[in-house]
C-alpha atoms as a PDB file:
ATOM      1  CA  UNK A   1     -18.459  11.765  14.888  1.00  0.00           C
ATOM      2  CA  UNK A   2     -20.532  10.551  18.099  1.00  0.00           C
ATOM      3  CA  UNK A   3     -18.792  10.316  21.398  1.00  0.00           C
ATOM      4  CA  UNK A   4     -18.579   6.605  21.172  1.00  0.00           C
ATOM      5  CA  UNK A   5     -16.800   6.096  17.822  1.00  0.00           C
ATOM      6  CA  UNK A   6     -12.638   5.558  17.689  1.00  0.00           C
ATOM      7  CA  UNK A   7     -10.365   8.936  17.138  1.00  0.00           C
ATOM      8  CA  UNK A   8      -8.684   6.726  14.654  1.00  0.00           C
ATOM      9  CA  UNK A   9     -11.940   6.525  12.227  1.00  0.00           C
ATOM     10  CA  UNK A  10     -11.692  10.448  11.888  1.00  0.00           C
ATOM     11  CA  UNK A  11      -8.161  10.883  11.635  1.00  0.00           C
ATOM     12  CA  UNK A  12      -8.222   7.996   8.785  1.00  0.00           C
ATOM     13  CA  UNK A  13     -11.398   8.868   6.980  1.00  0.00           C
ATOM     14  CA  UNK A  14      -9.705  10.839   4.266  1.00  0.00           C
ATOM     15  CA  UNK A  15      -7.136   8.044   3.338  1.00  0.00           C
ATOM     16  CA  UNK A  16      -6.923   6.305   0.693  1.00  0.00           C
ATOM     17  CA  UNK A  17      -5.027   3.116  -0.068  1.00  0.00           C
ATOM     18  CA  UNK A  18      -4.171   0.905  -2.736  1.00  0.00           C
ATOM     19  CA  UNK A  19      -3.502  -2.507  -1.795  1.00  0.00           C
ATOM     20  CA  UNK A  20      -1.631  -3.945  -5.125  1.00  0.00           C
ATOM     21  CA  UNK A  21      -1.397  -7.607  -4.844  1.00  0.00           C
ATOM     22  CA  UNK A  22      -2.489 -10.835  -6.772  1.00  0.00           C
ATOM     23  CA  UNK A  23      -3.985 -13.144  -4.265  1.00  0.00           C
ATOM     24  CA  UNK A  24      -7.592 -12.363  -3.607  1.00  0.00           C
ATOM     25  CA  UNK A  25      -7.069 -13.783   0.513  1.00  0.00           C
ATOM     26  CA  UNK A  26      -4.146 -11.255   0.922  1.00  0.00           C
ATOM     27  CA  UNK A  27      -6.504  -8.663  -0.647  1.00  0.00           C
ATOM     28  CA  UNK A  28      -9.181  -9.035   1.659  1.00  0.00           C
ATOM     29  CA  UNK A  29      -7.231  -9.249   5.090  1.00  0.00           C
ATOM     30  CA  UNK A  30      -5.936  -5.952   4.387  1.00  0.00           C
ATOM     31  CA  UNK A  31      -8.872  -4.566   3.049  1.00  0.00           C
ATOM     32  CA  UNK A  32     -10.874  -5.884   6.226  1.00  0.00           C
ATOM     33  CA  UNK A  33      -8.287  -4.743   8.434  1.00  0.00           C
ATOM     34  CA  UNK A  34      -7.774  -1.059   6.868  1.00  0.00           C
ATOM     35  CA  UNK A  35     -11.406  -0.338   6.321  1.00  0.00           C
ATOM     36  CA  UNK A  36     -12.136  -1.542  10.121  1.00  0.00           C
ATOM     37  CA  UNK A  37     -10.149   1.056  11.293  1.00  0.00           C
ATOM     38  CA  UNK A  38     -11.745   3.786   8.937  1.00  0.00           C
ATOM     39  CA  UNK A  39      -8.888   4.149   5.850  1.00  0.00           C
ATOM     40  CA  UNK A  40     -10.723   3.669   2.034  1.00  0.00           C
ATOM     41  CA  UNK A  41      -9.391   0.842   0.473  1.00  0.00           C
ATOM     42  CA  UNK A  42      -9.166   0.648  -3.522  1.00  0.00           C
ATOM     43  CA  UNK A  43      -7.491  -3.148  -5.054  1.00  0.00           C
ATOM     44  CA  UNK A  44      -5.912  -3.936  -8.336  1.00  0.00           C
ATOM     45  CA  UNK A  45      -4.205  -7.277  -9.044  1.00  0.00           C
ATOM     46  CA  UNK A  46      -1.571  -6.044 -10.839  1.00  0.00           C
ATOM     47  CA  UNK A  47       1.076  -3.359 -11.658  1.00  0.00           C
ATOM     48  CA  UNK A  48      -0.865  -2.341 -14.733  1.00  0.00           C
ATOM     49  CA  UNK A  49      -4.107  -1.833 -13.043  1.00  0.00           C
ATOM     50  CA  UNK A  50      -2.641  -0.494 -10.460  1.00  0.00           C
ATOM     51  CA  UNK A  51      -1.130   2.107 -12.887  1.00  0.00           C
ATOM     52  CA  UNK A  52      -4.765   2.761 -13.953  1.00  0.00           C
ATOM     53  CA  UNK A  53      -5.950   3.526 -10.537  1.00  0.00           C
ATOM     54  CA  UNK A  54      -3.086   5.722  -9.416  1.00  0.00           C
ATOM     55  CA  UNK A  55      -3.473   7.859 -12.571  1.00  0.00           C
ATOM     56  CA  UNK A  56      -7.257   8.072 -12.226  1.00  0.00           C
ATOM     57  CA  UNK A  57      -7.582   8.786  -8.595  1.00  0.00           C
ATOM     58  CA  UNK A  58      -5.226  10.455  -5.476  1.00  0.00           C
ATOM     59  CA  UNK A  59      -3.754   7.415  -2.666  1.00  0.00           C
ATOM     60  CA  UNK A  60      -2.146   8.337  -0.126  1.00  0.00           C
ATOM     61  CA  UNK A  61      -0.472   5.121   0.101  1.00  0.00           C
ATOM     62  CA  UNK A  62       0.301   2.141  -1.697  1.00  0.00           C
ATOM     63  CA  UNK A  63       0.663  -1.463  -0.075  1.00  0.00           C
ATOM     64  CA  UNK A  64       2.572  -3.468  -2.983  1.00  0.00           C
ATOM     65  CA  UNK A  65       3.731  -7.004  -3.574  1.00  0.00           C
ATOM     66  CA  UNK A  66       6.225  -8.009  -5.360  1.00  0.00           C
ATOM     67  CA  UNK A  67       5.672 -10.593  -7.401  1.00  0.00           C
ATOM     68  CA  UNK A  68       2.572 -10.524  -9.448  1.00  0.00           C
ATOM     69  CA  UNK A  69       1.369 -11.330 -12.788  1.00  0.00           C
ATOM     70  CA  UNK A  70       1.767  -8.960 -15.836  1.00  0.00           C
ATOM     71  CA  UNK A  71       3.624  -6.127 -13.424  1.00  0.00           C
ATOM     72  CA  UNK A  72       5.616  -7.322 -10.870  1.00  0.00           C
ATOM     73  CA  UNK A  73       5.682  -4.906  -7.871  1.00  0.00           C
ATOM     74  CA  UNK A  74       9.263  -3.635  -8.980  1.00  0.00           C
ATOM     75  CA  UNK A  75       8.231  -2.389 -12.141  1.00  0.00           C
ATOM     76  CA  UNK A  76       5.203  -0.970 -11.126  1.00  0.00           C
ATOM     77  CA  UNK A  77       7.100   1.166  -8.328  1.00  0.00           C
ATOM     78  CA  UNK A  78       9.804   1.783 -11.037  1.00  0.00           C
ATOM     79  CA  UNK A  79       7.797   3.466 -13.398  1.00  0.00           C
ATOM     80  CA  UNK A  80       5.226   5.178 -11.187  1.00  0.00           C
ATOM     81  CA  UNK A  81       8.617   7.030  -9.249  1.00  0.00           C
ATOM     82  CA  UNK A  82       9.572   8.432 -13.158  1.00  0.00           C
ATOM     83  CA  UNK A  83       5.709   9.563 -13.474  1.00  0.00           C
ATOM     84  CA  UNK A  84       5.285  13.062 -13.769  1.00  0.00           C
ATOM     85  CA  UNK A  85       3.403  15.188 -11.357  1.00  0.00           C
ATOM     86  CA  UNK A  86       2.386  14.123  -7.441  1.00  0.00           C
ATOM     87  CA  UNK A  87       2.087  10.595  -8.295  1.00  0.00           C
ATOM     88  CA  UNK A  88       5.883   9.510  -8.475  1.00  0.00           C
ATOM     89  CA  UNK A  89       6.224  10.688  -4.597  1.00  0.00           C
ATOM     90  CA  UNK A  90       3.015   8.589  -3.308  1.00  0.00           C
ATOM     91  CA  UNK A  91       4.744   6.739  -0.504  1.00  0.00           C
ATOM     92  CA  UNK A  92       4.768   2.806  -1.159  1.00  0.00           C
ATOM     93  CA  UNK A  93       4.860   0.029   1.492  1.00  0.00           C
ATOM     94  CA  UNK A  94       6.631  -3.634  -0.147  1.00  0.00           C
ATOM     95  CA  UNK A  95       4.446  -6.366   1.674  1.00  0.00           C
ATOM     96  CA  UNK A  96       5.690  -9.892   0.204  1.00  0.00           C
ATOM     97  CA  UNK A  97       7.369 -13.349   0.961  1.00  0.00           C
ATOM     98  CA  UNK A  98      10.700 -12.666  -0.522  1.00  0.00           C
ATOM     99  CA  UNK A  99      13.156 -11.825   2.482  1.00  0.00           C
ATOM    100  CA  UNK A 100      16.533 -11.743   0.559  1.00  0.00           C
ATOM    101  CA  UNK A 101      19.322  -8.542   1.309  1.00  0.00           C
ATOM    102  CA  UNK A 102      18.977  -8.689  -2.752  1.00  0.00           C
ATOM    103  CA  UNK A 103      15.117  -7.937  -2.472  1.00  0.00           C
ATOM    104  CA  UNK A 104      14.974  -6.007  -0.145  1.00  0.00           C
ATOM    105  CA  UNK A 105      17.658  -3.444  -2.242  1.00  0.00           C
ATOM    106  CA  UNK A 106      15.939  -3.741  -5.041  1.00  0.00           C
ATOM    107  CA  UNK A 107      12.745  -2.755  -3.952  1.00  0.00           C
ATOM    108  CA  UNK A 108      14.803   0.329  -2.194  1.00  0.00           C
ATOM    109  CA  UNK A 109      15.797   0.964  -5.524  1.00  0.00           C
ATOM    110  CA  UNK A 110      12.900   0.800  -7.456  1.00  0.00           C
ATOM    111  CA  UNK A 111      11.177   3.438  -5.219  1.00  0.00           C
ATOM    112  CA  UNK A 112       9.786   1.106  -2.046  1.00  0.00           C
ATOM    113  CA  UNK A 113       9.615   3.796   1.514  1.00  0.00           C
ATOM    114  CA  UNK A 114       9.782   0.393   3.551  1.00  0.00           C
ATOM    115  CA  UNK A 115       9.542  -3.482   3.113  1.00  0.00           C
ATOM    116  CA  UNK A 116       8.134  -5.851   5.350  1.00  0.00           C
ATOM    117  CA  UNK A 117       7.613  -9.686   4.978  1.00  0.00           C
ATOM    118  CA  UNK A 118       4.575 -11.750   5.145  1.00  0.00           C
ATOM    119  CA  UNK A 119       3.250 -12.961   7.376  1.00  0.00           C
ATOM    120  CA  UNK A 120       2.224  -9.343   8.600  1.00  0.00           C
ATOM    121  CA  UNK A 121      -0.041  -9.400  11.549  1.00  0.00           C
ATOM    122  CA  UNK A 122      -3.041  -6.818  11.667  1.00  0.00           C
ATOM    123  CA  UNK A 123      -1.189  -4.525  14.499  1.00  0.00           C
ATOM    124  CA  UNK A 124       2.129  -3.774  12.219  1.00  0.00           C
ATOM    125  CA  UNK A 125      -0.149  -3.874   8.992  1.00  0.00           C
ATOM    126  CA  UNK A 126      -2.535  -0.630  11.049  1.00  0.00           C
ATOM    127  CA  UNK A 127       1.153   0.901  11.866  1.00  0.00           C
ATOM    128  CA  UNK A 128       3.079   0.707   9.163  1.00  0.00           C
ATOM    129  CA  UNK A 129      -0.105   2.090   7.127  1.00  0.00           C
ATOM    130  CA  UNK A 130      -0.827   4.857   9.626  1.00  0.00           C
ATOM    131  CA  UNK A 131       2.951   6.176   9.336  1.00  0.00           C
ATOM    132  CA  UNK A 132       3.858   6.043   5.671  1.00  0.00           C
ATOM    133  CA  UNK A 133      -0.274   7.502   4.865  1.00  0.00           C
ATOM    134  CA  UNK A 134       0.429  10.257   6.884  1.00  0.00           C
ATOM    135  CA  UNK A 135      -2.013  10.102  10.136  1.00  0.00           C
ATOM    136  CA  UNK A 136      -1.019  11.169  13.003  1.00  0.00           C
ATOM    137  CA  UNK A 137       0.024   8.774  16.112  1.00  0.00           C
END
């Protein structure tokens, strides 16, 4: 690390995050976003593929939505929390447009650490990430 490049790229550099979401724009403003401020960023489109990835490789945190194609968020956090092993305890962070009491417990319930509603800017996107990934403030 030189003496011009952020703390926050070498705190972050060993992070990994899974940004599970259908919508290709969503995708890449948190991709941009987390990779700008030095976390690796993997995507799937889907609960399924996002099964794939989180048995193939270690996160240490997952950005879901909620409703998607094939695997809604909900039953993709549902079954990876009765997974065997250190996958089931990967903390998860519910990013969608749904802002019901009803969602909200639901996604509790299925395994969600927190739940936040789009539109999220970049600032509570970086600190919400940060938190629940394990960096330090």
């Amino acid at each position: 690390m030189t003496d011009t490049e952020p703390a926050a790229t070498s705190r972050t550099a060993s992070l990994r995050i899974l940004i599970v979401e259908d919508s290709a724009l969503v995708r890449r403003y948190y991709r941009d976003t987390l990779e700008q401020h030095g976390f690796e960023v993997e995507q799937a489109i889907n609960g399924i593929e996002a099964m794939e990835k989180v048995l193939a490789q270690p996160f240490d945190l997952l950005i879901v939505d909620l409703n998607m194609p094939r695997m809604d968020g909900l039953t993709f956090l549902r079954t990876l929390r009765r997974s065997p092993g250190e996958i089931a305890g990967i903390p998860a962070l519910m990013v969608t447009t749904e802002a019901g009491a009803q969602d909200i417990d639901d996604a509790r319930a299925a395994g969600a650490n927190f739940y936040l509603v789009k539109p999220l800017s970049q600032s509570d996107l970086l600190r919400y990430a940060a938190a629940l990934a394990g960096r330090p403030a």
